[in-house]
Protein backbone atom coordinates (compact mmCIF):
# COMPACT_ATOMS: atom_id res chain seq x y z
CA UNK A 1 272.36 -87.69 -119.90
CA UNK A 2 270.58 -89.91 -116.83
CA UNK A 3 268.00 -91.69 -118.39
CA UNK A 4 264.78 -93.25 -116.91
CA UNK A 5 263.72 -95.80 -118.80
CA UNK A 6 259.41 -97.91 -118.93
CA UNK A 7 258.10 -101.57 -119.23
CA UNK A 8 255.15 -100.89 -120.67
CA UNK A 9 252.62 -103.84 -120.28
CA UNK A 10 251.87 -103.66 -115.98
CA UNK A 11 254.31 -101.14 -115.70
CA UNK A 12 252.49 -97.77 -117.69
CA UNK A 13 249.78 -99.20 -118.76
CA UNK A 14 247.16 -102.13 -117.52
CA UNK A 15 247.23 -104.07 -120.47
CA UNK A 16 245.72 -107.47 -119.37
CA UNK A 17 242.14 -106.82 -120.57
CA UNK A 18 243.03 -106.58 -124.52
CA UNK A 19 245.54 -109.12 -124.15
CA UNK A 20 243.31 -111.65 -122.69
CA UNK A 21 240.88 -111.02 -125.11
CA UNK A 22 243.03 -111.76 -127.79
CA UNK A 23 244.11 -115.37 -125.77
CA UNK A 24 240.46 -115.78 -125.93
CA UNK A 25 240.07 -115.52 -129.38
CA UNK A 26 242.70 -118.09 -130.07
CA UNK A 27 241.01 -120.54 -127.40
CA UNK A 28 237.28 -119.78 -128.67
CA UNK A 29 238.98 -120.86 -132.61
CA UNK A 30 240.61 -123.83 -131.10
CA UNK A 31 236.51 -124.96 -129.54
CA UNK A 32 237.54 -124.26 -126.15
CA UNK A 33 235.61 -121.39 -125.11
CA UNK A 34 237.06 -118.58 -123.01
CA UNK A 35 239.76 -120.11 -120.76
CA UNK A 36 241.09 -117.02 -119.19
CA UNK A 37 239.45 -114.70 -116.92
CA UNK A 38 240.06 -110.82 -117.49
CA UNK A 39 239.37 -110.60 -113.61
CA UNK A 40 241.85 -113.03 -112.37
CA UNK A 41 243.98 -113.80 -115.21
CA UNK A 42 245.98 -110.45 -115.27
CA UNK A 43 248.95 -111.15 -113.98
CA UNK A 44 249.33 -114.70 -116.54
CA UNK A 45 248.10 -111.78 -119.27
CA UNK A 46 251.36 -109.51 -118.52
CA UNK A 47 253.88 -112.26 -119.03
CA UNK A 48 253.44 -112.06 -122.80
CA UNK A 49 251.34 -113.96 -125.51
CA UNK A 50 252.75 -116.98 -125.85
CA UNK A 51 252.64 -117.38 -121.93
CA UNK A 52 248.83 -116.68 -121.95
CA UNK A 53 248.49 -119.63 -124.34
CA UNK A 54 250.32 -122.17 -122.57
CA UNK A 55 248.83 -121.55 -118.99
CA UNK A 56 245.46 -121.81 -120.70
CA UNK A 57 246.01 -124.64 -122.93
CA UNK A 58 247.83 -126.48 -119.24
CA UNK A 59 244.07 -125.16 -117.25
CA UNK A 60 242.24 -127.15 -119.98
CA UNK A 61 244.74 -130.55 -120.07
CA UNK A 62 245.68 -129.57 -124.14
CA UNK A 63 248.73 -127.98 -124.05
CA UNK A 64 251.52 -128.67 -126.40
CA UNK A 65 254.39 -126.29 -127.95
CA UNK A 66 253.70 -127.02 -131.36
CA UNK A 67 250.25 -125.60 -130.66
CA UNK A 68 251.46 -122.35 -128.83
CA UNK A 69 253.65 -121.41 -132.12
CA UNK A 70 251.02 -122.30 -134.38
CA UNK A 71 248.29 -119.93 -132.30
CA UNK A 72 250.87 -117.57 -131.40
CA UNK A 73 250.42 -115.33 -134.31
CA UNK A 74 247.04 -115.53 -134.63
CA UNK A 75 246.97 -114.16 -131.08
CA UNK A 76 248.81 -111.07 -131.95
CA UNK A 77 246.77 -110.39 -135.24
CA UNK A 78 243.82 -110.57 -133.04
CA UNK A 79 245.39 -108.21 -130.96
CA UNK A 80 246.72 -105.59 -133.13
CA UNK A 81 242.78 -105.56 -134.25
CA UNK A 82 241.62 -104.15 -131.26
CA UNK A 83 244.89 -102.93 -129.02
CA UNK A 84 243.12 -100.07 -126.97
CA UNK A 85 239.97 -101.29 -126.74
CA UNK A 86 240.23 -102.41 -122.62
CA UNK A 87 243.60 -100.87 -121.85
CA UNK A 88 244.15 -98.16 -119.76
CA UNK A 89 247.80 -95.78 -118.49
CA UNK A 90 248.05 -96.19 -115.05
CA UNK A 91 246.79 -92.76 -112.96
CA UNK A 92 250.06 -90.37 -112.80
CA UNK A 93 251.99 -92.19 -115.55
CA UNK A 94 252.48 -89.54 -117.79
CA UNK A 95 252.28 -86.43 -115.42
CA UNK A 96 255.29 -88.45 -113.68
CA UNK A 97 256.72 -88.85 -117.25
CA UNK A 98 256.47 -85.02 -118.03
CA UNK A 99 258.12 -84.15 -114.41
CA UNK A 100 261.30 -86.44 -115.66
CA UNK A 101 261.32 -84.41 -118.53
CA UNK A 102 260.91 -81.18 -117.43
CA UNK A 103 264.07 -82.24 -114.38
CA UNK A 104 266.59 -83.37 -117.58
CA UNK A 105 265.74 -86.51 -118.02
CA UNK A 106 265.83 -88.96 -121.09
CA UNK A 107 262.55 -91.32 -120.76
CA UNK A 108 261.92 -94.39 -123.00
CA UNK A 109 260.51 -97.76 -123.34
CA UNK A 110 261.70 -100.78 -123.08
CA UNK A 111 259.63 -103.84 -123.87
CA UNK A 112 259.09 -107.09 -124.81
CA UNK A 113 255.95 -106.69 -126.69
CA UNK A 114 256.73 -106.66 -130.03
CA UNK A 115 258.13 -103.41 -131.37
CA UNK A 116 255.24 -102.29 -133.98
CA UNK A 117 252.45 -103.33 -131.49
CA UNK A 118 253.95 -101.12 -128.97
CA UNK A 119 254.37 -98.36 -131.40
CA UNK A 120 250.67 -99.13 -132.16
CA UNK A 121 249.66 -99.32 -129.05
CA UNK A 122 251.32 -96.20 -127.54
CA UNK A 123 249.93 -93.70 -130.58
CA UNK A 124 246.55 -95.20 -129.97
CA UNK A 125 246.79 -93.97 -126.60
CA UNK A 126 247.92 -90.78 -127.78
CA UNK A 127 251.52 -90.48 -126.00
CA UNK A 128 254.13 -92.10 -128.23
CA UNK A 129 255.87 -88.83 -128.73
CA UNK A 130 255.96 -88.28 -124.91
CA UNK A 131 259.10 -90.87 -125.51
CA UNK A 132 262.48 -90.54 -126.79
CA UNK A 133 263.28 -94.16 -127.34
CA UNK A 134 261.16 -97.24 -128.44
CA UNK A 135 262.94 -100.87 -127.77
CA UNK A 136 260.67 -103.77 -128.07
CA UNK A 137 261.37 -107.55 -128.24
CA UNK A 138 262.30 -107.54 -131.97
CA UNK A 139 264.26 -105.15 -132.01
CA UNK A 140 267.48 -106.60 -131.28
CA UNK A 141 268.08 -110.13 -131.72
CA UNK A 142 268.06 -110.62 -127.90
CA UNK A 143 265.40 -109.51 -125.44
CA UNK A 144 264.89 -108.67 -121.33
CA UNK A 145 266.36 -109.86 -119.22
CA UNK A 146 269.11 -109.47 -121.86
CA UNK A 147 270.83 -106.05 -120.86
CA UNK A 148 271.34 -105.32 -124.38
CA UNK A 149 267.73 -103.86 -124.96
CA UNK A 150 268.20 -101.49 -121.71
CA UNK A 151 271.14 -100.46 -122.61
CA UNK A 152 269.75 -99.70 -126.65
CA UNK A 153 266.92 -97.49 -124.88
CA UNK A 154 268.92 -95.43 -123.10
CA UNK A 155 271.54 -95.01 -125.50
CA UNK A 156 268.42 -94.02 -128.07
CA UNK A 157 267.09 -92.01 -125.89
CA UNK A 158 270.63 -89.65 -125.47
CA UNK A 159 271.66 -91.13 -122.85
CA UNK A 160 274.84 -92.91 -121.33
CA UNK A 161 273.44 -96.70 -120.20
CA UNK A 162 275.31 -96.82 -116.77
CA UNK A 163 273.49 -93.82 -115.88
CA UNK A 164 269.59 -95.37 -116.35
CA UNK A 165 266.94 -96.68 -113.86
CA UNK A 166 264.50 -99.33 -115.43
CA UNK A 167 261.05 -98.93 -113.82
CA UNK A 168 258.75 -102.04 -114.06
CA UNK A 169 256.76 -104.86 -112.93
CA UNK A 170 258.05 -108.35 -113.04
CA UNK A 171 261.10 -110.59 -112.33
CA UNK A 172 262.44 -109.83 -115.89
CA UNK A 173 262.71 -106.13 -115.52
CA UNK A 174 264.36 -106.69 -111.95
CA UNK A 175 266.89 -109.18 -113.43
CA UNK A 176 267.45 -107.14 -117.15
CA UNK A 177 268.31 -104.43 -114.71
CA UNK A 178 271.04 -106.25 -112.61
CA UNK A 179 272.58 -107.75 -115.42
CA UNK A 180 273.03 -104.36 -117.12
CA UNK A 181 273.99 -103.08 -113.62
CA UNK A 182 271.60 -100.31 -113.07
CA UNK A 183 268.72 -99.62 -110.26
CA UNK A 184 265.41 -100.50 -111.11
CA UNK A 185 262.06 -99.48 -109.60
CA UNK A 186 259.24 -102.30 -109.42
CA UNK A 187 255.88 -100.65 -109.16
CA UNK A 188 253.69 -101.98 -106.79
CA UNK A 189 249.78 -101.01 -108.18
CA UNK A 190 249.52 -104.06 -110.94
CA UNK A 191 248.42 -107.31 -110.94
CA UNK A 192 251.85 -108.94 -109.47
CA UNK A 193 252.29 -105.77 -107.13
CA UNK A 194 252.53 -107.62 -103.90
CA UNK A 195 255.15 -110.16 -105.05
CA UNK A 196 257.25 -106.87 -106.00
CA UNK A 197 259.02 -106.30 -102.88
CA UNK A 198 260.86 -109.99 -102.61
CA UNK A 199 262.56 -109.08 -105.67
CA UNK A 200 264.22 -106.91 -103.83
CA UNK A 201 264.27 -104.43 -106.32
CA UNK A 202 266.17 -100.39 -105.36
CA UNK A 203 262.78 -99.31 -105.22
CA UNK A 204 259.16 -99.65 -104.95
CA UNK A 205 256.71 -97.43 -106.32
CA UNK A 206 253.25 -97.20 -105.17
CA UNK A 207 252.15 -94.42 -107.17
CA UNK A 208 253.63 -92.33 -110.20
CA UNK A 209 253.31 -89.23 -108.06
CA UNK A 210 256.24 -90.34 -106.37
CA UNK A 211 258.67 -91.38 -109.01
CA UNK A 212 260.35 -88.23 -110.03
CA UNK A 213 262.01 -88.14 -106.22
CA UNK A 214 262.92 -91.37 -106.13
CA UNK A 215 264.75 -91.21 -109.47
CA UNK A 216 266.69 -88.75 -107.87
CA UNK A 217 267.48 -90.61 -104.88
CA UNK A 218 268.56 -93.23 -107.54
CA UNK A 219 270.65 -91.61 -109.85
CA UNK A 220 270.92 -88.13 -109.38
């Protein structure tokens, strides 16, 4: 079976707002306020947790790696506490998702947010069962842009891994797709959309509505 397979965070879902809180909460526990901004910090917000901490811990001259660790699971308690409060699935995401289906096939995630959270995350918005296969960053020992994971949510997902696309939204899922030798699809709508296109990625995506057609063009 040909297999699509999702990022999640930038990719189906705009993310930023919870996860940014969460930063926040670490920051405002540490005495320094609110460092990040939900309305320009997005794209820092969608390269993961411990990211989010060291940018903001660099803006405010503080930062050191013993500190990140420390804070880093207090950031994701904080966020597990209130996952869906700000985030939102792209428009189309899951019509586009259905239309895969309904063509033959296989859909799944992989992520690198932690694999409970984006369990957690994914019931909470009510479309968890929309998706075969479930690969997160703890899942295997290894993570994007490892191919291993890629490969894992395909395979979960019934499918044969040299016949996947890998649609996301960063450098990682660009490079975890090479390295597994696949296409993948960068979308173009989040917060790192107009960086997308020097990636060179197969494809660009602009909106869901289009995706079913150019899976086909992709992999048949």
């Amino acid at each position: 079976m040909r297999t699509v397979i999702f990022d999640l965070d930038g990719t189906l879902a705009d993310t930023s707002g919870d996860l940014i809180a969460a930063a926040n909460a670490c920051f405002q526990a540490m005495g320094l306020g609110d460092v990040l901004d939900p309305a320009t910090d997005q794209g820092i917000a969608l390269r993961g947790g411990k990211m989010m901490l060291t940018r903001g811990l660099q803006r405010v001259d503080r930062f050191d790696a013993a500190t990140v660790e420390r804070y880093y699971p207090v950031l994701l308690e904080a966020y597990a506490g209130a996952i869906d409060a700000h985030t939102v699935l792209y428009p189309g995401a899951m019509a586009a998702v259905e239309a895969l289906k309904s063509e033959g096939y296989g859909v799944g995630i992989c992520t690198n947010k932690p694999e409970a959270l984006a369990d957690l995350l994914l019931t909470r918005l009510g479309v968890r069962d929309a998706f075969a296969s479930m690969v997160g960053a703890d899942t295997l020992p290894v993570r994007k842009p490892d191919p291993a994971p890629l490969r894992e949510a395909a395979r979960r997902a019934g499918g044969d891994p040299a016949q996947c696309v890998l649609i996301g939204d960063s450098d990682t899922d660009r490079n975890t797709a090479r390295n597994a030798g696949v296409p993948s699809v960068l979308v173009t709508f989040g917060p790192s959309g107009a960086d997308m296109a020097a990636l060179e990625p197969e494809a660009l995506l602009h909106r869901f509505d289009d995706l079913p057609a150019v899976v086909r063009a992709l992999i048949g």
